[in-house]
N, C-alpha and C. Protein backbone atom coordinates (compact mmCIF):
# COMPACT_ATOMS: atom_id res chain seq x y z
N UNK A 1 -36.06 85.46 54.03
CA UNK A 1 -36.82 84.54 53.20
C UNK A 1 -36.73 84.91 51.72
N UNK A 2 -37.07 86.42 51.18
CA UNK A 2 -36.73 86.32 49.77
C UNK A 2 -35.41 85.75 49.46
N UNK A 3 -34.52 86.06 50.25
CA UNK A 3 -33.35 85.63 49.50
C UNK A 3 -32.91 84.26 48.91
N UNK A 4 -33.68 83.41 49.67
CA UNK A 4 -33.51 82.15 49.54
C UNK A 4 -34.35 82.06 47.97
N UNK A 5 -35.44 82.57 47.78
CA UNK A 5 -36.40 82.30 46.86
C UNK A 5 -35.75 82.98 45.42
N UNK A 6 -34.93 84.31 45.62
CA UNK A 6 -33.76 84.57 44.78
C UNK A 6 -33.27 83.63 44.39
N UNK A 7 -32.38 83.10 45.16
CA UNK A 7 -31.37 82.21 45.17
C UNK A 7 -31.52 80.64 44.16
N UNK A 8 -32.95 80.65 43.88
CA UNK A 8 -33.63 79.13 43.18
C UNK A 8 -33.28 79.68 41.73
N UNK A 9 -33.17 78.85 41.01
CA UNK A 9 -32.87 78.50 39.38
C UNK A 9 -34.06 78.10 38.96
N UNK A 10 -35.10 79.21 38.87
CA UNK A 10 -36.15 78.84 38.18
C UNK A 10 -36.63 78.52 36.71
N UNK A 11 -37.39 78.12 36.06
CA UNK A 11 -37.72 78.01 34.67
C UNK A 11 -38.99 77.19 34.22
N UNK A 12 -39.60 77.29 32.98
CA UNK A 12 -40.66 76.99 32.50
C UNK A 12 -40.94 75.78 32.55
N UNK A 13 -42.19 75.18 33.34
CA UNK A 13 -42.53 73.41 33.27
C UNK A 13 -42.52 73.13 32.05
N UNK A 14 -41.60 72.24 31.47
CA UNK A 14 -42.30 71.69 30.45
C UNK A 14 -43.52 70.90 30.41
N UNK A 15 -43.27 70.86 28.56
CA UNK A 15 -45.13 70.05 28.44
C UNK A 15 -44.92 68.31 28.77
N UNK A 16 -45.91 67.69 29.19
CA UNK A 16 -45.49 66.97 29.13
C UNK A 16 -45.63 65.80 27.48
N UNK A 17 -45.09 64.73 27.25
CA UNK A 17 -45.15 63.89 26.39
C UNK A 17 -46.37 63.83 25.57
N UNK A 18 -46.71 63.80 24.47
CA UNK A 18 -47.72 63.66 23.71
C UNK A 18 -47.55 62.64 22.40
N UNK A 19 -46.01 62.15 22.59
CA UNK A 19 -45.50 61.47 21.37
C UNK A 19 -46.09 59.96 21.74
N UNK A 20 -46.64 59.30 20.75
CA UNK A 20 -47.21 58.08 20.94
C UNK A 20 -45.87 57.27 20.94
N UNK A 21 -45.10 57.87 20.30
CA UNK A 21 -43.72 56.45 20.39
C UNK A 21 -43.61 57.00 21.70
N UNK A 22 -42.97 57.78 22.40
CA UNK A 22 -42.26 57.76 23.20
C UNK A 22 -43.41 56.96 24.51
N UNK A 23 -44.82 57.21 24.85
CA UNK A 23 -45.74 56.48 26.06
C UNK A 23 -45.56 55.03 25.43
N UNK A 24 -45.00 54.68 24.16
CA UNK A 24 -45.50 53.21 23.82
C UNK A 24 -43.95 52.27 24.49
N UNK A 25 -42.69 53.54 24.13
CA UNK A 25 -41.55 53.31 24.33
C UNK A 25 -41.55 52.77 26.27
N UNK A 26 -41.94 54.21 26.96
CA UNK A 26 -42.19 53.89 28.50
C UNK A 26 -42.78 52.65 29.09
N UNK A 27 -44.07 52.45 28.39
CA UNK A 27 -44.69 51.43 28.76
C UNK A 27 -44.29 50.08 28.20
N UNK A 28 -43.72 49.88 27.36
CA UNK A 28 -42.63 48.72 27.03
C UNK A 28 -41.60 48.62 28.30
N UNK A 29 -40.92 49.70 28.30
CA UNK A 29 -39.91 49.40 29.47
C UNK A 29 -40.36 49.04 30.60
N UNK A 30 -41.92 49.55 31.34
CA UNK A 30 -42.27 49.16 32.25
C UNK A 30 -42.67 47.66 32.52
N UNK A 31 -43.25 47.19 30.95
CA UNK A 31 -43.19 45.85 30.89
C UNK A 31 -42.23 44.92 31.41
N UNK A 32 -40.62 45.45 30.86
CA UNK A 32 -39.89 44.42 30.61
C UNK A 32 -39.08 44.39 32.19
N UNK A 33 -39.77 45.87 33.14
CA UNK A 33 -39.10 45.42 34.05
C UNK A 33 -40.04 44.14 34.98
N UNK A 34 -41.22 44.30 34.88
CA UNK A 34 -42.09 43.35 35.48
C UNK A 34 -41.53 42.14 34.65
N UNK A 35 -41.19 41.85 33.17
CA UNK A 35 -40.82 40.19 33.20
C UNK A 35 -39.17 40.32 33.74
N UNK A 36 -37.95 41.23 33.89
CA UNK A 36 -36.86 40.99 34.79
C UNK A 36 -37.34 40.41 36.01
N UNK A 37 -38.23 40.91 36.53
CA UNK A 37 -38.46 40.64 38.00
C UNK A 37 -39.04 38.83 38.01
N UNK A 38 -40.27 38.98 37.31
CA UNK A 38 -40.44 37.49 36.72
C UNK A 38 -39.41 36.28 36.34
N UNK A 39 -38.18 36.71 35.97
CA UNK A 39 -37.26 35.86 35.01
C UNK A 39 -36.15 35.56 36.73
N UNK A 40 -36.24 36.80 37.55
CA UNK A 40 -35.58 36.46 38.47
C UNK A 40 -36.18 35.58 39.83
N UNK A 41 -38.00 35.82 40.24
CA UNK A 41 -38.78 35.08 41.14
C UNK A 41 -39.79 34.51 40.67
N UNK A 42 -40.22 33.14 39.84
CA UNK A 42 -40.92 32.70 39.34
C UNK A 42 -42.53 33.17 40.39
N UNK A 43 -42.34 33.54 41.75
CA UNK A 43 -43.86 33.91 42.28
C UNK A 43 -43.46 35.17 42.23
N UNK A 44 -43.20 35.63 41.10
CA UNK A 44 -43.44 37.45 40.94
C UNK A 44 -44.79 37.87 40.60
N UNK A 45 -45.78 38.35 42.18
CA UNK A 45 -46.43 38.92 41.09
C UNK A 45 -46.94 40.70 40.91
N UNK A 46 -47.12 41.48 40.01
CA UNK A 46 -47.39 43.04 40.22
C UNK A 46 -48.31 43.24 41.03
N UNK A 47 -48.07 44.45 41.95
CA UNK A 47 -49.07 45.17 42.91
C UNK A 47 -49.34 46.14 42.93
N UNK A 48 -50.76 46.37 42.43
CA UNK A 48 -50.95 47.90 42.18
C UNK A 48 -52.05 48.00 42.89
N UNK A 49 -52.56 49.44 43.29
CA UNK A 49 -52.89 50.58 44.38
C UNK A 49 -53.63 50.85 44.07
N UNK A 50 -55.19 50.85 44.52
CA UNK A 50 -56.72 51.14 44.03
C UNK A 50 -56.98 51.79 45.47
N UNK A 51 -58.37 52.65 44.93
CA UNK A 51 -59.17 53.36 46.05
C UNK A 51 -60.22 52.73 45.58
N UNK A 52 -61.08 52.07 46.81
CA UNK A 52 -62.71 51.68 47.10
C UNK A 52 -63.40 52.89 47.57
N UNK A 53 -64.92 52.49 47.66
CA UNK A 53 -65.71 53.09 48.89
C UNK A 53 -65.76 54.55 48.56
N UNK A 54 -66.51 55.03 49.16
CA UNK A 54 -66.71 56.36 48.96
C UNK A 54 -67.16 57.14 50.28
N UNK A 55 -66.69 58.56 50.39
CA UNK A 55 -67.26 59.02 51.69
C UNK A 55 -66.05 58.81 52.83
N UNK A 56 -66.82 58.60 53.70
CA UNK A 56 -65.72 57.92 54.90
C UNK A 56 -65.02 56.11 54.78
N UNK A 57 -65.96 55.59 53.86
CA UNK A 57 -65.80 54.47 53.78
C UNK A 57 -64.33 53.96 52.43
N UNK A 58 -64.15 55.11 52.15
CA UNK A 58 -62.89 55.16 51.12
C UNK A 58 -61.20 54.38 51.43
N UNK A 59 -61.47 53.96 50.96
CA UNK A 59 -59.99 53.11 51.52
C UNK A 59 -58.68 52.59 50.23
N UNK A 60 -57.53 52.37 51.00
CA UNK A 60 -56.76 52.02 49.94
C UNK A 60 -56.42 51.12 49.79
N UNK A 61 -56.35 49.68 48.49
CA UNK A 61 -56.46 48.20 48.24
C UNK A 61 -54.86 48.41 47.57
N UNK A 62 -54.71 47.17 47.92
CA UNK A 62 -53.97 46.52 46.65
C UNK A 62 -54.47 45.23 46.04
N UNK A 63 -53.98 45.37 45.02
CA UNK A 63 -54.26 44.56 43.86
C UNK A 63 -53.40 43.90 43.45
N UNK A 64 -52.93 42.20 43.68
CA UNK A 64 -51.87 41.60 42.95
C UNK A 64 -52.56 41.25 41.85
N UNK A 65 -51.67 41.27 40.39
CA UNK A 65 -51.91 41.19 39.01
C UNK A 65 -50.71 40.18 38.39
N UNK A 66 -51.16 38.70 38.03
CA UNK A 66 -49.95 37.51 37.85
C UNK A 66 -49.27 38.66 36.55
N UNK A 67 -47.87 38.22 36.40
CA UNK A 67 -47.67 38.64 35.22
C UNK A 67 -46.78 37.50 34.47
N UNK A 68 -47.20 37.27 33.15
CA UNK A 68 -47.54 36.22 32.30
C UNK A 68 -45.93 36.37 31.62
N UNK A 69 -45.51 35.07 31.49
CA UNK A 69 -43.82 35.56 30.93
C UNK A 69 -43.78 35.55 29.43
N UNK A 70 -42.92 36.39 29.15
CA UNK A 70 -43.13 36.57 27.42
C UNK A 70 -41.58 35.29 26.86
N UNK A 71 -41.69 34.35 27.14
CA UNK A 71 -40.87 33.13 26.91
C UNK A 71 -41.02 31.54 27.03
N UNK A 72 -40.95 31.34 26.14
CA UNK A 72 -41.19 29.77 26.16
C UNK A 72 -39.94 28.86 26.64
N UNK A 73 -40.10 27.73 27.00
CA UNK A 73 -38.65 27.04 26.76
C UNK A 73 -38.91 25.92 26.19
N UNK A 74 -38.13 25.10 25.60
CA UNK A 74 -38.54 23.89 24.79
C UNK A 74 -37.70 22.79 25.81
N UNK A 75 -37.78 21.51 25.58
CA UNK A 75 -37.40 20.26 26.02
C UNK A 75 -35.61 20.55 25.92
N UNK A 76 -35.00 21.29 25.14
CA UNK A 76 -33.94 21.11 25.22
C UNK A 76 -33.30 22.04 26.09
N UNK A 77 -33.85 23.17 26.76
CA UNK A 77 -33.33 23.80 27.74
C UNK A 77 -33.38 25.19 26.86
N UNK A 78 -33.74 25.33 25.96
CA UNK A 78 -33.81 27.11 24.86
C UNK A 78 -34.73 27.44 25.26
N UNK A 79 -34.95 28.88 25.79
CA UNK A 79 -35.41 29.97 25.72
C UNK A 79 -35.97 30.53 24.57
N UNK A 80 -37.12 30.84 24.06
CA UNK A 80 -37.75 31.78 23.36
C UNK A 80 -38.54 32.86 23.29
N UNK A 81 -37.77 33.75 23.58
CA UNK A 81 -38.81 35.26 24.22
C UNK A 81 -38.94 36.24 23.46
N UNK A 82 -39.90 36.75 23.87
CA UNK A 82 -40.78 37.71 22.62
C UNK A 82 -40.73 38.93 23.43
N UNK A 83 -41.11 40.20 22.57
CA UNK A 83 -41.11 41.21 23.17
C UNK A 83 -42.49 41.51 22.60
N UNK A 84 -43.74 41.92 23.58
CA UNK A 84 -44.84 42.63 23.26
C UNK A 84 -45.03 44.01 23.38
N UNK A 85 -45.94 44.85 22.85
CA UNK A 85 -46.21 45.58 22.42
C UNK A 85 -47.91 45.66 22.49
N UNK A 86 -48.34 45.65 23.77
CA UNK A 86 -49.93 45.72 23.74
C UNK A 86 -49.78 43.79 23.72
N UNK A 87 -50.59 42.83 23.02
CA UNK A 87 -50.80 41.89 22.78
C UNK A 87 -49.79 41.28 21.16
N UNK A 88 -49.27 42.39 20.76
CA UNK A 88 -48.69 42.13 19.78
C UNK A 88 -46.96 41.79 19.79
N UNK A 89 -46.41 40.94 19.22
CA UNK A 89 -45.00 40.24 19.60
C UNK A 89 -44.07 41.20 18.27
N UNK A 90 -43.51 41.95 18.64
CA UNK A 90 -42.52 42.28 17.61
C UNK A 90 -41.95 41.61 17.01
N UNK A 91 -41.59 41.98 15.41
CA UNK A 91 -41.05 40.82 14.85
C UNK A 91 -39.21 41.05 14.47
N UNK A 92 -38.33 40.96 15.11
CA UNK A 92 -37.04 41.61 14.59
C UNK A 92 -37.02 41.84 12.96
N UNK A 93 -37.32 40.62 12.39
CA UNK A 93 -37.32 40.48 11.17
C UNK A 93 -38.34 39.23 10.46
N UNK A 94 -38.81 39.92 8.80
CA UNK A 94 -39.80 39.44 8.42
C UNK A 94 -40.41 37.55 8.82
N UNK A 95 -41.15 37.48 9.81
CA UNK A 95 -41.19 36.32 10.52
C UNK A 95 -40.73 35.54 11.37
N UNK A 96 -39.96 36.85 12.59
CA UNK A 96 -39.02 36.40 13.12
C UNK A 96 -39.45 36.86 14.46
N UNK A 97 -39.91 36.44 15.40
CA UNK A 97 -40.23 37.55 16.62
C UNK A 97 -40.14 36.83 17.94
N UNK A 98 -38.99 35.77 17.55
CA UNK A 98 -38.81 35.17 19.00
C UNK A 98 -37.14 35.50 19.13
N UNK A 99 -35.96 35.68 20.18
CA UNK A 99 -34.85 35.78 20.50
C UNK A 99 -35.04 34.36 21.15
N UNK A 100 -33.52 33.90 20.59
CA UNK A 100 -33.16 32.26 21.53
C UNK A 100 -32.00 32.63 22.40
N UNK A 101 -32.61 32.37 23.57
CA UNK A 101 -31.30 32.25 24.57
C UNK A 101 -31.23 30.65 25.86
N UNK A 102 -31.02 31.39 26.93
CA UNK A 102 -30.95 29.76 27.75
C UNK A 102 -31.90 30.42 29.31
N UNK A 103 -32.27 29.74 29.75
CA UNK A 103 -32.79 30.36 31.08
C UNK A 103 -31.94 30.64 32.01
N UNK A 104 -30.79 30.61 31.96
CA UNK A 104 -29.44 31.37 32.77
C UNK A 104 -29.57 32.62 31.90
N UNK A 105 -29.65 32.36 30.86
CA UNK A 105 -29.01 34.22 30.34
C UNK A 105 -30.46 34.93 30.05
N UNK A 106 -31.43 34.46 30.50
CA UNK A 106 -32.48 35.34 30.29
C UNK A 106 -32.17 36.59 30.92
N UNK A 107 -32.38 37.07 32.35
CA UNK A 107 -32.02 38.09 33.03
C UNK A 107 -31.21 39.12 32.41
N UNK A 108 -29.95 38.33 31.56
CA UNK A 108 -29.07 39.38 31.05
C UNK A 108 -29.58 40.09 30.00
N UNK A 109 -30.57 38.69 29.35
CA UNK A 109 -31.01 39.06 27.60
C UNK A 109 -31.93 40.51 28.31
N UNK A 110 -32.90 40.59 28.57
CA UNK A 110 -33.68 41.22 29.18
C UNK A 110 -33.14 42.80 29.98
N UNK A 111 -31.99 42.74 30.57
CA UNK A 111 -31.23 43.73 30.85
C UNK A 111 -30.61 44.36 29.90
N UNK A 112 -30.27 44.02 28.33
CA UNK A 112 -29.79 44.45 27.50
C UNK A 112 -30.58 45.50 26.19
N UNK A 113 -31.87 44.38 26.50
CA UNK A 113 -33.50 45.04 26.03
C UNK A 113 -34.21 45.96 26.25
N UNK A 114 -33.63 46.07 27.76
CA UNK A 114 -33.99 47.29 28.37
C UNK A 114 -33.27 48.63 27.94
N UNK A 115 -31.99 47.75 27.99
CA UNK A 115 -30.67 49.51 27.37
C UNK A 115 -31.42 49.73 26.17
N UNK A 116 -31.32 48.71 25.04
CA UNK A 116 -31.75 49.32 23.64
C UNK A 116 -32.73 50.21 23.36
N UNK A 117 -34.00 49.59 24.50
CA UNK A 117 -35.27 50.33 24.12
C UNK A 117 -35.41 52.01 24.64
N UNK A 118 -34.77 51.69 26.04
CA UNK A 118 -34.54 52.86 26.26
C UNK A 118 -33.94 53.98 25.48
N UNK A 119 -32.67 53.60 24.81
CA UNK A 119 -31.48 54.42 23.73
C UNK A 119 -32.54 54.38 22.42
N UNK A 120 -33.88 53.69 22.41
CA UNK A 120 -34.29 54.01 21.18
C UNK A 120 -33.90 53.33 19.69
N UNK A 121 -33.04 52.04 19.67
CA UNK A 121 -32.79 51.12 19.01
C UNK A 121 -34.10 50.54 18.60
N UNK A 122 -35.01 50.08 19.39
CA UNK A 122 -36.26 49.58 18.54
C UNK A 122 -37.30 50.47 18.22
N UNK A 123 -37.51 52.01 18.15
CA UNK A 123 -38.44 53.10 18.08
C UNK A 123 -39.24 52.26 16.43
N UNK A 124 -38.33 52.30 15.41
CA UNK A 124 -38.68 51.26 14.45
C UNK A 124 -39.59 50.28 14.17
N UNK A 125 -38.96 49.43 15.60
CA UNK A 125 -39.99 48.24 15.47
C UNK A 125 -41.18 48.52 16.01
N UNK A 126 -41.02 49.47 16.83
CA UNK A 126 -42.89 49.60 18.05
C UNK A 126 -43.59 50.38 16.52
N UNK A 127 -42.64 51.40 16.20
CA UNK A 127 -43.55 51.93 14.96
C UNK A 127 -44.54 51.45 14.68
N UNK A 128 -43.88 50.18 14.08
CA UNK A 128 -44.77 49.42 12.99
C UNK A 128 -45.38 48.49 13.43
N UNK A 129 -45.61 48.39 14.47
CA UNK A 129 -47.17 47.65 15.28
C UNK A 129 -47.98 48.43 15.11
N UNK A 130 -49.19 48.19 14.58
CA UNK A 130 -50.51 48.69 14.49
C UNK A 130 -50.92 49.82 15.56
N UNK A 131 -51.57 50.70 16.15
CA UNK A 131 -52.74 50.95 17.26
C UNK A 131 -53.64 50.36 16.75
N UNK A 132 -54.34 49.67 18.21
CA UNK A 132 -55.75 49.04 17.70
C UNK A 132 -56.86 50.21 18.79
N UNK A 133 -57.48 50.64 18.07
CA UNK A 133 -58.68 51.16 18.90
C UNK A 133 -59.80 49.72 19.74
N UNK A 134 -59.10 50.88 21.28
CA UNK A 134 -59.81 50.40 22.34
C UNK A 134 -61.19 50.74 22.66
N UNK A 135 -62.57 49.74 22.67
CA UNK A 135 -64.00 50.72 23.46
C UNK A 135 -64.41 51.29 22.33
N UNK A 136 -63.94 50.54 20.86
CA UNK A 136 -64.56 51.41 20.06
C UNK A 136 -65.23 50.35 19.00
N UNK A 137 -66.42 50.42 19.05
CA UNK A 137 -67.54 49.36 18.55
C UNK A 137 -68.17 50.69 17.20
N UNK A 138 -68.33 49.72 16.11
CA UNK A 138 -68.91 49.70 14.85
C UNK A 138 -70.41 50.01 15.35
N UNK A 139 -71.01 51.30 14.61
CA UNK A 139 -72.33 51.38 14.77
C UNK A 139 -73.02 50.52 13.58
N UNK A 140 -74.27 49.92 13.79
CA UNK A 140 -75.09 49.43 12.61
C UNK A 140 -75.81 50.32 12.35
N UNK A 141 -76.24 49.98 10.64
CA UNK A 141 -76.94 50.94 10.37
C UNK A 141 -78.50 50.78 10.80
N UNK A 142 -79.18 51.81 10.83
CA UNK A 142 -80.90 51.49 11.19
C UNK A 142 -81.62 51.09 9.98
């Protein structure tokens, strides 16, 4: 048995993430795979995993959650999709924060969005979206 435990390539856990770009970066991507999935089954919807109850009575739910598509289309068959950021739509450029494509090439547009963000091509743009403080209410004065 030691030998085997020899035998491992051990080393220090890293820490984990503390960089606000990089959880804002993840959770973008996680977004955009829920609208791929959307762009590919219009009844897409997310399912996520809750515990009820307490005691013996504790159990495990799921939860379907619609997810809302970040694209419009107009009468002529164009595509206009946005990329969010919390509730906020990135803007590529000064007043610009929709991409035009077609609802055939959405899937691809979206697969390509995914490479960039990942490689860190838009770190830039999430930048410069605000944080808005969440749960956090203005005291009055007495």
């Amino acid at each position: 048995m030691p030998s085997i435990i020899k035998s491992l390539t051990l080393a220090e856990l890293p820490a984990r993430s503390k960089d606000p770009l990089t959880n804002r970066r993840n959770n973008l991507l996680k977004k955009l795979e829920d609208q791929a999935a959307l762009a590919a089954n219009p009844d897409y919807v997310r399912v996520q995993h809750r515990w009820t109850g307490k005691g013996d009575a504790r159990r495990r739910v799921e939860k379907q959650t619609s997810v809302k598509p970040w694209w419009r289309e107009d009468h002529s068959g164009k595509a206009y999709m946005t990329i969010r950021v919390g509730q906020t739509p990135l803007e590529f450029e000064k007043g610009k924060a929709a991409i035009v494509t077609t609802r055939d090439e959405l899937s691809a547009l979206i697969a390509r969005l995914r490479d960039a963000i990942a490689s860190g091509e838009a770190d830039s743009l999430i930048a410069r979206v605000p944080v808005k403080a969440v749960g956090t209410k203005k005291r009055k004065a007495a």
